[in-house]
PDB file of N, CA and C in Angstrom:
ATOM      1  N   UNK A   1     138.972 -10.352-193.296  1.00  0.00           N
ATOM      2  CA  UNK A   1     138.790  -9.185-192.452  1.00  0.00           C
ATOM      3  C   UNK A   1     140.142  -8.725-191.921  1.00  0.00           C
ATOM      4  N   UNK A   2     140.017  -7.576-191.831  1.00  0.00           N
ATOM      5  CA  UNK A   2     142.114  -7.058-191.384  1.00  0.00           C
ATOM      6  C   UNK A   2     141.225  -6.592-190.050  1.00  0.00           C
ATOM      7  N   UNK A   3     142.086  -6.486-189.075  1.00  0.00           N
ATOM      8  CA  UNK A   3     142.131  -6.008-187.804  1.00  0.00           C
ATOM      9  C   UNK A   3     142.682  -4.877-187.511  1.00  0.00           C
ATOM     10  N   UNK A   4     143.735  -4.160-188.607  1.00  0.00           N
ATOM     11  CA  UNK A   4     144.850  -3.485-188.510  1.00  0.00           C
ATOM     12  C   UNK A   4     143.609  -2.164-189.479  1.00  0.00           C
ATOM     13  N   UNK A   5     143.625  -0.890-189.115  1.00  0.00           N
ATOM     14  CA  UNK A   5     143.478   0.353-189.578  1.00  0.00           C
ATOM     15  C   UNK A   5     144.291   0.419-190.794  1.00  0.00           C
ATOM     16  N   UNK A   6     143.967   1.572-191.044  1.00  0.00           N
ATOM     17  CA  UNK A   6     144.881   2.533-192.170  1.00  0.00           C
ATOM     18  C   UNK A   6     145.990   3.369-191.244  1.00  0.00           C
ATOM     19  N   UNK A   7     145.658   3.507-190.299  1.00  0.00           N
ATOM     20  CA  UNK A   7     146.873   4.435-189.718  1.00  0.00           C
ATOM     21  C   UNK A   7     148.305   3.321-189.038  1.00  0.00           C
ATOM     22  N   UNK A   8     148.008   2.210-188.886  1.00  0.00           N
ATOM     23  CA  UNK A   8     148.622   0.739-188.994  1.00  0.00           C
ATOM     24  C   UNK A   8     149.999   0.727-190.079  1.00  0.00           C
ATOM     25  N   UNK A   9     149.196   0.792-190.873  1.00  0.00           N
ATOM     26  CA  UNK A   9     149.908   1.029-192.391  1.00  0.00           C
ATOM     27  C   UNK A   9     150.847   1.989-192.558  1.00  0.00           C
ATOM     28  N   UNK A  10     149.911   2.841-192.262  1.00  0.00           N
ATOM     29  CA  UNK A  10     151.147   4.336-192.745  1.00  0.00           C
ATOM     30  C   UNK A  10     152.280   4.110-191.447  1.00  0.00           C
ATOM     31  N   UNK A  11     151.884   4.014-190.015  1.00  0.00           N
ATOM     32  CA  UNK A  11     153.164   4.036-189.098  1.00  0.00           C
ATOM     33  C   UNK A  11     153.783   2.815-189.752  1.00  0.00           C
ATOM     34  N   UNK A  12     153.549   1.441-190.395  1.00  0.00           N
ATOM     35  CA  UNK A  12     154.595   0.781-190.781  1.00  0.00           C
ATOM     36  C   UNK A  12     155.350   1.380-191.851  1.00  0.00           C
ATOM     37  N   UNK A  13     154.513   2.264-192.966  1.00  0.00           N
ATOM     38  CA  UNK A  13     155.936   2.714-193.908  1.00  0.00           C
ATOM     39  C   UNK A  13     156.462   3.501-193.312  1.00  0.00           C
ATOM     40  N   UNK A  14     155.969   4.374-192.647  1.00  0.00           N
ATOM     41  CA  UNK A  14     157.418   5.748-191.574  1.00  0.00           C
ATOM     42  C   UNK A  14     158.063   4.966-191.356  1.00  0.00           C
ATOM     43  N   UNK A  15     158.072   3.783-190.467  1.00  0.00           N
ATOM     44  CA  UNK A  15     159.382   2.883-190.166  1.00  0.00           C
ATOM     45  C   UNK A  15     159.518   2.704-190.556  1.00  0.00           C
ATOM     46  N   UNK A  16     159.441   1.711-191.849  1.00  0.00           N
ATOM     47  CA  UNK A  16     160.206   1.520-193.084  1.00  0.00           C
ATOM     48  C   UNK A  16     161.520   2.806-193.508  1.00  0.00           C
ATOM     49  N   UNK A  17     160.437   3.174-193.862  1.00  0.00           N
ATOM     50  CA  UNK A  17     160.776   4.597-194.316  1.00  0.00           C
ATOM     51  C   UNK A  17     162.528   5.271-193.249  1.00  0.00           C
ATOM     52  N   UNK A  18     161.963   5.183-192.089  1.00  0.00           N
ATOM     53  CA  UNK A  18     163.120   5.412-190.746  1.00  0.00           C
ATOM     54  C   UNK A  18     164.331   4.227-190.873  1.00  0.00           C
ATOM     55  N   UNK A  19     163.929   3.606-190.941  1.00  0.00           N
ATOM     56  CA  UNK A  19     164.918   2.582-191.100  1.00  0.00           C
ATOM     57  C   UNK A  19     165.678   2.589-192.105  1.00  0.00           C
ATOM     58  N   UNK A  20     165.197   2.706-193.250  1.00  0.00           N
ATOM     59  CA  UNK A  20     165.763   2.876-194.542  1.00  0.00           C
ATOM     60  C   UNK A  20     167.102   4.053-194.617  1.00  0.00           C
ATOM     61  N   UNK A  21     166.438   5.749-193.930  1.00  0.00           N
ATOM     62  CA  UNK A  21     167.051   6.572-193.777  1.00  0.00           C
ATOM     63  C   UNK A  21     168.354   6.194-192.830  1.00  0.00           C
ATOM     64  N   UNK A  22     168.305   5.604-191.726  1.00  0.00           N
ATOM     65  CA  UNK A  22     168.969   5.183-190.554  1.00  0.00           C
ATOM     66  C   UNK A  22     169.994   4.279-191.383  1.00  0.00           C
ATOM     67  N   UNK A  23     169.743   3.092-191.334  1.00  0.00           N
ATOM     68  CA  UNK A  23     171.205   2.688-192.881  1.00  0.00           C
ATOM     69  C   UNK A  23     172.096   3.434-193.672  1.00  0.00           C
ATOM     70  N   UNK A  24     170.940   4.597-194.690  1.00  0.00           N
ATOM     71  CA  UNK A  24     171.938   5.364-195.316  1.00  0.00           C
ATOM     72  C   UNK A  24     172.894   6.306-194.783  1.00  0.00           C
ATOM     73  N   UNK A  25     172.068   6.399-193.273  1.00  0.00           N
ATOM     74  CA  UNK A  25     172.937   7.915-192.888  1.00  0.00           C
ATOM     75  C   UNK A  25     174.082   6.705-191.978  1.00  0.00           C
ATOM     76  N   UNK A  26     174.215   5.694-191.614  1.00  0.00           N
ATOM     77  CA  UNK A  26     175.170   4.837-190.948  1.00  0.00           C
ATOM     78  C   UNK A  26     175.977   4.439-192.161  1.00  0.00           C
ATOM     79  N   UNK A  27     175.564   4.293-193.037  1.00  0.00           N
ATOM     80  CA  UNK A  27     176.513   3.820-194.513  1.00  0.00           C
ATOM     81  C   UNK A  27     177.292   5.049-194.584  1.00  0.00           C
ATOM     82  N   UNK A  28     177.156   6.113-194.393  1.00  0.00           N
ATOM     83  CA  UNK A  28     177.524   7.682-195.024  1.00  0.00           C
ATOM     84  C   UNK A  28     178.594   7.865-193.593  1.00  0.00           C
ATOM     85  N   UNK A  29     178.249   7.730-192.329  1.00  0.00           N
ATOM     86  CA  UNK A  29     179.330   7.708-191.565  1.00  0.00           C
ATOM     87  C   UNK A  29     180.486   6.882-191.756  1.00  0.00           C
ATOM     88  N   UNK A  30     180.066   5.322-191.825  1.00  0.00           N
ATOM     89  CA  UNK A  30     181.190   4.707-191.507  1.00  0.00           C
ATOM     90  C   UNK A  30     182.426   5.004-192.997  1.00  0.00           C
ATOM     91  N   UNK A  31     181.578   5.574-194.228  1.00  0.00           N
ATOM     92  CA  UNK A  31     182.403   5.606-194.956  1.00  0.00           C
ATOM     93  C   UNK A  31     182.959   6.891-195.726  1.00  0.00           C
ATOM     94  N   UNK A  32     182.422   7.803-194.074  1.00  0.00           N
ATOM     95  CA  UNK A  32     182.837   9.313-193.898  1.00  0.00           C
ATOM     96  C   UNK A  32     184.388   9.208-194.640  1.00  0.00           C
ATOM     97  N   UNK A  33     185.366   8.878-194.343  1.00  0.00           N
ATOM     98  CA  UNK A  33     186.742   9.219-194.860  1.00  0.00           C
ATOM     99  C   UNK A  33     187.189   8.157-196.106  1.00  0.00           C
ATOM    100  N   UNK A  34     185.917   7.559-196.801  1.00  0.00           N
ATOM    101  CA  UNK A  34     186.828   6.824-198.011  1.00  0.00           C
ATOM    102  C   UNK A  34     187.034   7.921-199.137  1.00  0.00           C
ATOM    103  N   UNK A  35     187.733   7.710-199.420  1.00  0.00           N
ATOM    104  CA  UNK A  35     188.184   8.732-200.690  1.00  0.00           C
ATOM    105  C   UNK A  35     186.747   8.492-201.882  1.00  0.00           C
ATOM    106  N   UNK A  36     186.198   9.545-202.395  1.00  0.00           N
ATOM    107  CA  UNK A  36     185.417   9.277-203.677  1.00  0.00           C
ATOM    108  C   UNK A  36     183.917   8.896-203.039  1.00  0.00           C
ATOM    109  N   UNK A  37     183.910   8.657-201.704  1.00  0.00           N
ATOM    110  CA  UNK A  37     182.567   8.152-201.278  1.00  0.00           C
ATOM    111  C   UNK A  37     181.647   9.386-201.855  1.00  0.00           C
ATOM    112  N   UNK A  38     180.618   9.361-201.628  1.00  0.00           N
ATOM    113  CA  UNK A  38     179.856  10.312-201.740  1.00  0.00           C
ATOM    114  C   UNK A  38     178.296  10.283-200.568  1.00  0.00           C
ATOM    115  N   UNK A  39     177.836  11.097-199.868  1.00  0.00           N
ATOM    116  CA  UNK A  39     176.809  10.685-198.989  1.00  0.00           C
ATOM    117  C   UNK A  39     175.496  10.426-199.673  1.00  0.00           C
ATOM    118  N   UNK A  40     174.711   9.771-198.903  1.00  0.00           N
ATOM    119  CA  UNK A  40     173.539   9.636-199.809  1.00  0.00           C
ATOM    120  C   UNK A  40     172.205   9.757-198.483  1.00  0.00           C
ATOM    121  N   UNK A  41     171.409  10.483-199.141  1.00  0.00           N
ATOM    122  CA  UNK A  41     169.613  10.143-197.945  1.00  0.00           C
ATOM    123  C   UNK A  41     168.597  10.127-199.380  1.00  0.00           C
ATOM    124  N   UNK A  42     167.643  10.231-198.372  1.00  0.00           N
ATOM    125  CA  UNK A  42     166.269  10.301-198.824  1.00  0.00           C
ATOM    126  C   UNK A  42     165.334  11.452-198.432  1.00  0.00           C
ATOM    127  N   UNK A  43     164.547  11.757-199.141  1.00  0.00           N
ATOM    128  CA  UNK A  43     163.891  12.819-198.709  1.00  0.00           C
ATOM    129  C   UNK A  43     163.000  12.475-198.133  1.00  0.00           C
ATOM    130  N   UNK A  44     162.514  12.202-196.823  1.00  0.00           N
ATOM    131  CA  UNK A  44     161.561  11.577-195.634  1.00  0.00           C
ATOM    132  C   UNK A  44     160.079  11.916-196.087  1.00  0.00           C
ATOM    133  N   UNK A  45     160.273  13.418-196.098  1.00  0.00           N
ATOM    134  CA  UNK A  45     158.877  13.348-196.073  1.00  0.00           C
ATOM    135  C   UNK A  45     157.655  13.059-197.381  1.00  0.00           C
ATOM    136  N   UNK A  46     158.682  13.577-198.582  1.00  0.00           N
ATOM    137  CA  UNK A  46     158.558  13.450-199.812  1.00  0.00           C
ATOM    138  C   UNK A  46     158.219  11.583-200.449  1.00  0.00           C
ATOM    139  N   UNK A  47     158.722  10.713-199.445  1.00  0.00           N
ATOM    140  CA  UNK A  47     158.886   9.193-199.828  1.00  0.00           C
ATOM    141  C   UNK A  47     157.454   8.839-199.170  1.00  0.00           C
ATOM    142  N   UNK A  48     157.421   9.604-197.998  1.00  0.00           N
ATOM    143  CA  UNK A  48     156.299   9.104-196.865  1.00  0.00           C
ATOM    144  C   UNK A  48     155.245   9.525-198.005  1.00  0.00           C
ATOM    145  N   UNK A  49     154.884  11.116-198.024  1.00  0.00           N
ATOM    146  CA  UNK A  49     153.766  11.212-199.113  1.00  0.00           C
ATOM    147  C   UNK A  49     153.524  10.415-200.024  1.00  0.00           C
ATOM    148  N   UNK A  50     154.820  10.203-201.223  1.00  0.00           N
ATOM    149  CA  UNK A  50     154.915   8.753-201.880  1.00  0.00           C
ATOM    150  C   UNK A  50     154.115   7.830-201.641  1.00  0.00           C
ATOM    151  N   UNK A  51     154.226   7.000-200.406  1.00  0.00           N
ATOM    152  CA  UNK A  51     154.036   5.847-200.085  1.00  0.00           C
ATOM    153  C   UNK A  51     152.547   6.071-199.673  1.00  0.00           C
ATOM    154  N   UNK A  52     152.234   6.849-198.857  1.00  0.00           N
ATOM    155  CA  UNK A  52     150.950   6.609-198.227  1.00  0.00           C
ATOM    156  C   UNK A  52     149.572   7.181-199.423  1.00  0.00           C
ATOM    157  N   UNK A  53     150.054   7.732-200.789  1.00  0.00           N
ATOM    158  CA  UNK A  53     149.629   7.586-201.518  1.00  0.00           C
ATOM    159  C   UNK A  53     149.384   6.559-202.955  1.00  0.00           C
ATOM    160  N   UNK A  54     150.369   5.661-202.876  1.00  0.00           N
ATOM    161  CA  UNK A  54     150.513   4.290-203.750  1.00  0.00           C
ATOM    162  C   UNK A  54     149.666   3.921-203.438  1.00  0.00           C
ATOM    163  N   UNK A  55     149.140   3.021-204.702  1.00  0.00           N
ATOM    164  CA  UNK A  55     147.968   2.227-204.530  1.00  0.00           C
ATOM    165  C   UNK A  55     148.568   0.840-204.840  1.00  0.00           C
ATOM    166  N   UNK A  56     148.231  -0.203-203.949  1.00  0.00           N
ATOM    167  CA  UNK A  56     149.005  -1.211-203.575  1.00  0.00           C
ATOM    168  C   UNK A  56     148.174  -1.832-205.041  1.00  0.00           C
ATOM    169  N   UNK A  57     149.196  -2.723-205.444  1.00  0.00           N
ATOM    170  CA  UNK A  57     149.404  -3.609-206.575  1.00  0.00           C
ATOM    171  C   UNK A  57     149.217  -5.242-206.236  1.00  0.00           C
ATOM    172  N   UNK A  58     148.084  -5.864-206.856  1.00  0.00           N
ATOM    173  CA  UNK A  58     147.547  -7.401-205.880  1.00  0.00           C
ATOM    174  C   UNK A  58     148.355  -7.824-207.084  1.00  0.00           C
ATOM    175  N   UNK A  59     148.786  -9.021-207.013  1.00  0.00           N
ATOM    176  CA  UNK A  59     148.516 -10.193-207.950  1.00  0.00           C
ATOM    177  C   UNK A  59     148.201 -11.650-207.651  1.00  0.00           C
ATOM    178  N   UNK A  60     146.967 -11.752-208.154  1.00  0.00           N
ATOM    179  CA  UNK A  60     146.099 -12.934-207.562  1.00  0.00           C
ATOM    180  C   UNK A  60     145.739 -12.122-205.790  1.00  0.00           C
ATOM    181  N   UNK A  61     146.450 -13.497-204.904  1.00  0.00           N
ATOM    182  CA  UNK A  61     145.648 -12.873-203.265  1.00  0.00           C
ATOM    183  C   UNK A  61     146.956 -12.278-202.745  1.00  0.00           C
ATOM    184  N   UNK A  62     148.231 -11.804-203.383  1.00  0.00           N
ATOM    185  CA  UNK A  62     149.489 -11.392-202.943  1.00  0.00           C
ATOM    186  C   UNK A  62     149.309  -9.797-203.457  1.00  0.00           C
ATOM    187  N   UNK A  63     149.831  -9.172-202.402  1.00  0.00           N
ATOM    188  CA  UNK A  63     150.264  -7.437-202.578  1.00  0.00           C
ATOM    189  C   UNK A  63     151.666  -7.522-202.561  1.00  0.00           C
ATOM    190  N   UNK A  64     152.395  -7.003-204.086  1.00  0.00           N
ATOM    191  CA  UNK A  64     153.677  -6.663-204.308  1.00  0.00           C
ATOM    192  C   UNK A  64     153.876  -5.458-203.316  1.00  0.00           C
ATOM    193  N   UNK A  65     155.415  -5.673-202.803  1.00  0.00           N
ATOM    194  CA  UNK A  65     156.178  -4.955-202.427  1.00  0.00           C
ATOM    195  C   UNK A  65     155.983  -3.238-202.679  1.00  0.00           C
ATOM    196  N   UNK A  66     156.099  -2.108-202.153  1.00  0.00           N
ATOM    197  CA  UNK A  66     156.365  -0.906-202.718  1.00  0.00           C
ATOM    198  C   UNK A  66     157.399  -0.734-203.200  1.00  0.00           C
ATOM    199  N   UNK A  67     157.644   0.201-204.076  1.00  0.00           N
ATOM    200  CA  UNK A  67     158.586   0.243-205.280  1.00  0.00           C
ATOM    201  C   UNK A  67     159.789   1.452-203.765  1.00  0.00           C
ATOM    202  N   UNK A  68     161.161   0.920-204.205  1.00  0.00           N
ATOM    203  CA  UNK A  68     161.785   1.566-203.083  1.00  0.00           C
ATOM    204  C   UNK A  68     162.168   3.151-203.006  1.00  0.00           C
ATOM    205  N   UNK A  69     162.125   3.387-202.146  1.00  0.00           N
ATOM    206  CA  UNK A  69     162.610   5.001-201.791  1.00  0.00           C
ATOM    207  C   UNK A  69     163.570   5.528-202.726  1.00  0.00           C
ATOM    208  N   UNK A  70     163.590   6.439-203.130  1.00  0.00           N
ATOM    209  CA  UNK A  70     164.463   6.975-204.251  1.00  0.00           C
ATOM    210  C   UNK A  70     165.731   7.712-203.379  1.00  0.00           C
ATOM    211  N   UNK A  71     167.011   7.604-203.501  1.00  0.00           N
ATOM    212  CA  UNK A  71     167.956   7.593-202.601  1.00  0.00           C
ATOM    213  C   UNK A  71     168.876   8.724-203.683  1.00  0.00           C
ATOM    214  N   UNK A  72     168.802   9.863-203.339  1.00  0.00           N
ATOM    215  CA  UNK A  72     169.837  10.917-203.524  1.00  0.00           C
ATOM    216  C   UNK A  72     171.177  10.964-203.052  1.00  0.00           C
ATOM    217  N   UNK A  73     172.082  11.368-204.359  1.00  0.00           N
ATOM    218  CA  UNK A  73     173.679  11.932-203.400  1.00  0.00           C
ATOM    219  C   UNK A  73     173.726  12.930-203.473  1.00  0.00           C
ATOM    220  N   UNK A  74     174.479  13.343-202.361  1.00  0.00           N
ATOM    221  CA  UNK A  74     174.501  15.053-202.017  1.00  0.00           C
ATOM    222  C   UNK A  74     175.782  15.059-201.297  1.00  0.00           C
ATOM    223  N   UNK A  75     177.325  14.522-202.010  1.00  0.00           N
ATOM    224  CA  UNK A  75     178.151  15.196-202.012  1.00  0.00           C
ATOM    225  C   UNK A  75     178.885  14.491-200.583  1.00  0.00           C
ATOM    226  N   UNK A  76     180.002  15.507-200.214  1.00  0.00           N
ATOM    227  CA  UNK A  76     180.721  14.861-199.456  1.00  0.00           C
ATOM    228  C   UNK A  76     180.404  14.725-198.086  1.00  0.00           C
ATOM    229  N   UNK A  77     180.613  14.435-197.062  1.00  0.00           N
ATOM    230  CA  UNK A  77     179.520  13.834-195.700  1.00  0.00           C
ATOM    231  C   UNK A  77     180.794  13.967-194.798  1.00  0.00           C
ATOM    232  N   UNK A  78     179.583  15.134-194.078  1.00  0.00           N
ATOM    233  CA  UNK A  78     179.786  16.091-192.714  1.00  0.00           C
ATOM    234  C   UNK A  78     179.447  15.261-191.855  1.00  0.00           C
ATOM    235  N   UNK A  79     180.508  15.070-190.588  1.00  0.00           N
ATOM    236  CA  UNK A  79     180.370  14.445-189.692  1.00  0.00           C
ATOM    237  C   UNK A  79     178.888  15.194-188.561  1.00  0.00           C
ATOM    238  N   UNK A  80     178.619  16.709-188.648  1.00  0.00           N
ATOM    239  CA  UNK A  80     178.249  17.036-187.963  1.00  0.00           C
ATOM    240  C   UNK A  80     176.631  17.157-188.917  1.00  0.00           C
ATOM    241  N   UNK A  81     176.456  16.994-190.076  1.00  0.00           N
ATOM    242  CA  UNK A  81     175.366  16.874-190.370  1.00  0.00           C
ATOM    243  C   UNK A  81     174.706  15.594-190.239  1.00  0.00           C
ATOM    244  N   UNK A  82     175.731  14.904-190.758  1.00  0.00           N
ATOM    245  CA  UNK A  82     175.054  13.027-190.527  1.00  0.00           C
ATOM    246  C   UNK A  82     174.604  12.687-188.983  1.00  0.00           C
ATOM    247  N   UNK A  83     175.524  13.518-188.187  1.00  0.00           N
ATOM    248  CA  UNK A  83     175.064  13.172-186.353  1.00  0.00           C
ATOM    249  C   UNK A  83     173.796  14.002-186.312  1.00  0.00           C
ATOM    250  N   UNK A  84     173.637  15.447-186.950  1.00  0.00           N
ATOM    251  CA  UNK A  84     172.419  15.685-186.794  1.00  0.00           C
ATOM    252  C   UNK A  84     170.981  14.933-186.822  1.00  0.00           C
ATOM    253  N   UNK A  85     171.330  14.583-188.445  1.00  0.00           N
ATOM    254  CA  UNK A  85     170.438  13.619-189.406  1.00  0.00           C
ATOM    255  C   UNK A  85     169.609  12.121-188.784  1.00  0.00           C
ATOM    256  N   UNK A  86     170.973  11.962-187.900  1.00  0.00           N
ATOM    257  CA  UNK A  86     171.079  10.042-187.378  1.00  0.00           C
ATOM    258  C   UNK A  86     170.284  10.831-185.931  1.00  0.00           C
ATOM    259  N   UNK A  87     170.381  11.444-185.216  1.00  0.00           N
ATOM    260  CA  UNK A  87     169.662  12.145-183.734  1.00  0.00           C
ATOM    261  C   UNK A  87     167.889  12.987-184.087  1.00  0.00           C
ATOM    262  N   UNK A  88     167.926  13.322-185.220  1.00  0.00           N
ATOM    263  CA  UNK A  88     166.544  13.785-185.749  1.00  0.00           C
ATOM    264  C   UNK A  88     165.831  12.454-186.308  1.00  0.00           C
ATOM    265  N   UNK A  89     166.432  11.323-186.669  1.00  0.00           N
ATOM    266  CA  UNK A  89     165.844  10.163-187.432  1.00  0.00           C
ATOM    267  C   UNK A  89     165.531   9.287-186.194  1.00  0.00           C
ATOM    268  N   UNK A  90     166.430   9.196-185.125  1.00  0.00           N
ATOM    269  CA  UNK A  90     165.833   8.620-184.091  1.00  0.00           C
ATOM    270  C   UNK A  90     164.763   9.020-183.259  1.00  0.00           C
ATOM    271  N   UNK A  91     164.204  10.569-183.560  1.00  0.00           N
ATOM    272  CA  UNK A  91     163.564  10.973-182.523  1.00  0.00           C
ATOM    273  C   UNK A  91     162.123  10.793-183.533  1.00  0.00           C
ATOM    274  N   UNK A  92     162.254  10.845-184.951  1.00  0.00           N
ATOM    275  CA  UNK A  92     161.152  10.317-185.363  1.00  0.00           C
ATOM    276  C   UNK A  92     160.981   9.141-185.424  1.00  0.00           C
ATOM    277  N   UNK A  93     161.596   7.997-185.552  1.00  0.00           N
ATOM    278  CA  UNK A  93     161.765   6.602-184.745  1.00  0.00           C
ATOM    279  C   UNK A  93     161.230   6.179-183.615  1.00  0.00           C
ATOM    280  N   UNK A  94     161.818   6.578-182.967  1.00  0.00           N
ATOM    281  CA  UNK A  94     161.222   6.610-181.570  1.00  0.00           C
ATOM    282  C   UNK A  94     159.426   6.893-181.000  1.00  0.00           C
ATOM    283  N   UNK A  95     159.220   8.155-181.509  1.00  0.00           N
ATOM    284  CA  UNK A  95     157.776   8.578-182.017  1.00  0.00           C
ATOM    285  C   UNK A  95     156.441   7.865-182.773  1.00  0.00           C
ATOM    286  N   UNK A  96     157.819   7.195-183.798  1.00  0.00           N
ATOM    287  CA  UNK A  96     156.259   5.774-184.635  1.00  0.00           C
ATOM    288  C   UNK A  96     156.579   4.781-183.367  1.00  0.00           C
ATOM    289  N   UNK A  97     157.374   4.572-183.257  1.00  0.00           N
ATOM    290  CA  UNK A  97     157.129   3.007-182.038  1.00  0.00           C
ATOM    291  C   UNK A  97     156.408   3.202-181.833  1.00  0.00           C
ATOM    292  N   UNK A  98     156.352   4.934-180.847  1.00  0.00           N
ATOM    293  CA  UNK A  98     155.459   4.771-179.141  1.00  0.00           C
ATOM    294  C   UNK A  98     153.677   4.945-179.618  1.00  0.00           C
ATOM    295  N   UNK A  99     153.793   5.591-181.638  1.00  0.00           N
ATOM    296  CA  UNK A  99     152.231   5.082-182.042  1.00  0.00           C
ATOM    297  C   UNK A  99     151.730   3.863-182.482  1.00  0.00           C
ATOM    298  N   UNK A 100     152.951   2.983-182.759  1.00  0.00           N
ATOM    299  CA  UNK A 100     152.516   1.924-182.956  1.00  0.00           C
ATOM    300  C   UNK A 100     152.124   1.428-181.948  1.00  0.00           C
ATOM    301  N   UNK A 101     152.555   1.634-180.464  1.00  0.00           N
ATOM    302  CA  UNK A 101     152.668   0.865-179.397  1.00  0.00           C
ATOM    303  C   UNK A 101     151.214   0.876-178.723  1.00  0.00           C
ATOM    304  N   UNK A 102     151.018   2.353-179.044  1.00  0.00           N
ATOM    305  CA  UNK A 102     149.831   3.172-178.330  1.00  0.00           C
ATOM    306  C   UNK A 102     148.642   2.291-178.942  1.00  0.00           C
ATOM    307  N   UNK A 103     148.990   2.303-180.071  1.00  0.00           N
ATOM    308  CA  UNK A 103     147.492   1.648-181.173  1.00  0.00           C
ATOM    309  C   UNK A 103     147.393  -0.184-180.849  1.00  0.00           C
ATOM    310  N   UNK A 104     148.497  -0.716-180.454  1.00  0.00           N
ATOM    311  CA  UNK A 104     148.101  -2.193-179.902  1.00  0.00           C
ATOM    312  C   UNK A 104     147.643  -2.131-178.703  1.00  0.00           C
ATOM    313  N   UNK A 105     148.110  -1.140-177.565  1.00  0.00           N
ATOM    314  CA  UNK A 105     147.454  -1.349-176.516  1.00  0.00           C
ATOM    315  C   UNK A 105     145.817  -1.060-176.235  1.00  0.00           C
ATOM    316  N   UNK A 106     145.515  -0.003-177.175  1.00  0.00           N
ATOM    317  CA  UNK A 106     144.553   0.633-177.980  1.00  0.00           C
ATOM    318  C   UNK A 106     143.179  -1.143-178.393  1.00  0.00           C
ATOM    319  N   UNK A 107     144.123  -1.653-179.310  1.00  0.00           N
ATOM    320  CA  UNK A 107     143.232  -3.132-179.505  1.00  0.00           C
ATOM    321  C   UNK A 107     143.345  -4.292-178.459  1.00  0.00           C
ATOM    322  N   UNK A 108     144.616  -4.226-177.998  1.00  0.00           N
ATOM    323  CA  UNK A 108     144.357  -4.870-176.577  1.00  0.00           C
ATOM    324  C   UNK A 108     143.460  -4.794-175.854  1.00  0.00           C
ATOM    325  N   UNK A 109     142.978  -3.195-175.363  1.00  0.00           N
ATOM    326  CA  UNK A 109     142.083  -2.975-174.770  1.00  0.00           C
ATOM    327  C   UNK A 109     140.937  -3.275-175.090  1.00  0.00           C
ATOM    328  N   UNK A 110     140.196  -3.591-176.254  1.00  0.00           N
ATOM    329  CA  UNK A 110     138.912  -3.506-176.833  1.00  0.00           C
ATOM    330  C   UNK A 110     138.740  -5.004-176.907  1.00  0.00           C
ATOM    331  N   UNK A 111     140.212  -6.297-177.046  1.00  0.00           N
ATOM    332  CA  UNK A 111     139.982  -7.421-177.029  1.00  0.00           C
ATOM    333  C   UNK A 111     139.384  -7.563-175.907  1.00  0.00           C
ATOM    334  N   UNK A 112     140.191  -7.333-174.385  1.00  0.00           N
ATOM    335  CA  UNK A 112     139.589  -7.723-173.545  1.00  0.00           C
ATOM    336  C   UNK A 112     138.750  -6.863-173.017  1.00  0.00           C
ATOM    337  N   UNK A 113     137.639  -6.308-173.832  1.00  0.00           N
ATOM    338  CA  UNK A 113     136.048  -5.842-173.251  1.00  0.00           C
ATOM    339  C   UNK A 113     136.388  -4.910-172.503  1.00  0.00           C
ATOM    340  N   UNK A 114     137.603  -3.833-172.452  1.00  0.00           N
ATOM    341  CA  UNK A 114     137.684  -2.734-171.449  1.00  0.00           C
ATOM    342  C   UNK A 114     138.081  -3.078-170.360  1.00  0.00           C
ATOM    343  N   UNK A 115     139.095  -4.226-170.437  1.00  0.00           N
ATOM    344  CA  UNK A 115     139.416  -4.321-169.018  1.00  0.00           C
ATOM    345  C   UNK A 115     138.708  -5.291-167.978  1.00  0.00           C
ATOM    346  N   UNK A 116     137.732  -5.994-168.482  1.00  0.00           N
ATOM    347  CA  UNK A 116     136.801  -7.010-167.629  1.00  0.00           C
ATOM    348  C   UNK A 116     137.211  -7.642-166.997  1.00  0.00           C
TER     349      UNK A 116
END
């Protein structure tokens, strides 16, 4: 028996998903001035659809991994786009927490009988 919803799921791949983005766009700053670098993201929403449409893969009583985010380069890396990028990725960050957060307190509540 799972305890955990479907909407469980999907806020864990957005974070995934957030996190993933959050690396690349910190990889793309710190190596804003190497010569030849090139920046790289992901397309958020395009991976999320992705994902929350895969159909998970068992073998035996184990579910393989999702196959990873497909990671685009797009050239040389703007300090003022990557700060955009890294300040819009936190605010959707921030947003799955406070549903993840919402949805345990959510089963918290129902463990203990409403509060009894």
């Amino acid at each position: 028996m799972n305890i955990f919803d479907r909407t469980v799921s999907c806020l864990e791949k957005a974070l995934g998903l957030a996190l993933t983005r959050h690396n690349l766009i910190a990889a793309n700053l710190a190596n804003m001035d190497t010569p030849g670098y090139v920046g790289r993201d992901i397309a958020f929403q395009d991976e999320l659809k992705r994902a929350m449409e895969a159909v998970p893969v068992r073998v035996g009583d184990r579910e393989l991994p999702p196959a990873a985010p497909e990671v685009f380069e797009e050239g040389p890396v703007d300090l003022d786009v990557e700060s955009a990028r890294l300040a819009q990725n936190q605010i959707t960050h921030d947003a799955l927490s406070k549903l993840v957060s919402k949805k345990f307190e959510m089963l918290k509540y129902a463990i203990s009988e409403g509060g009894k």
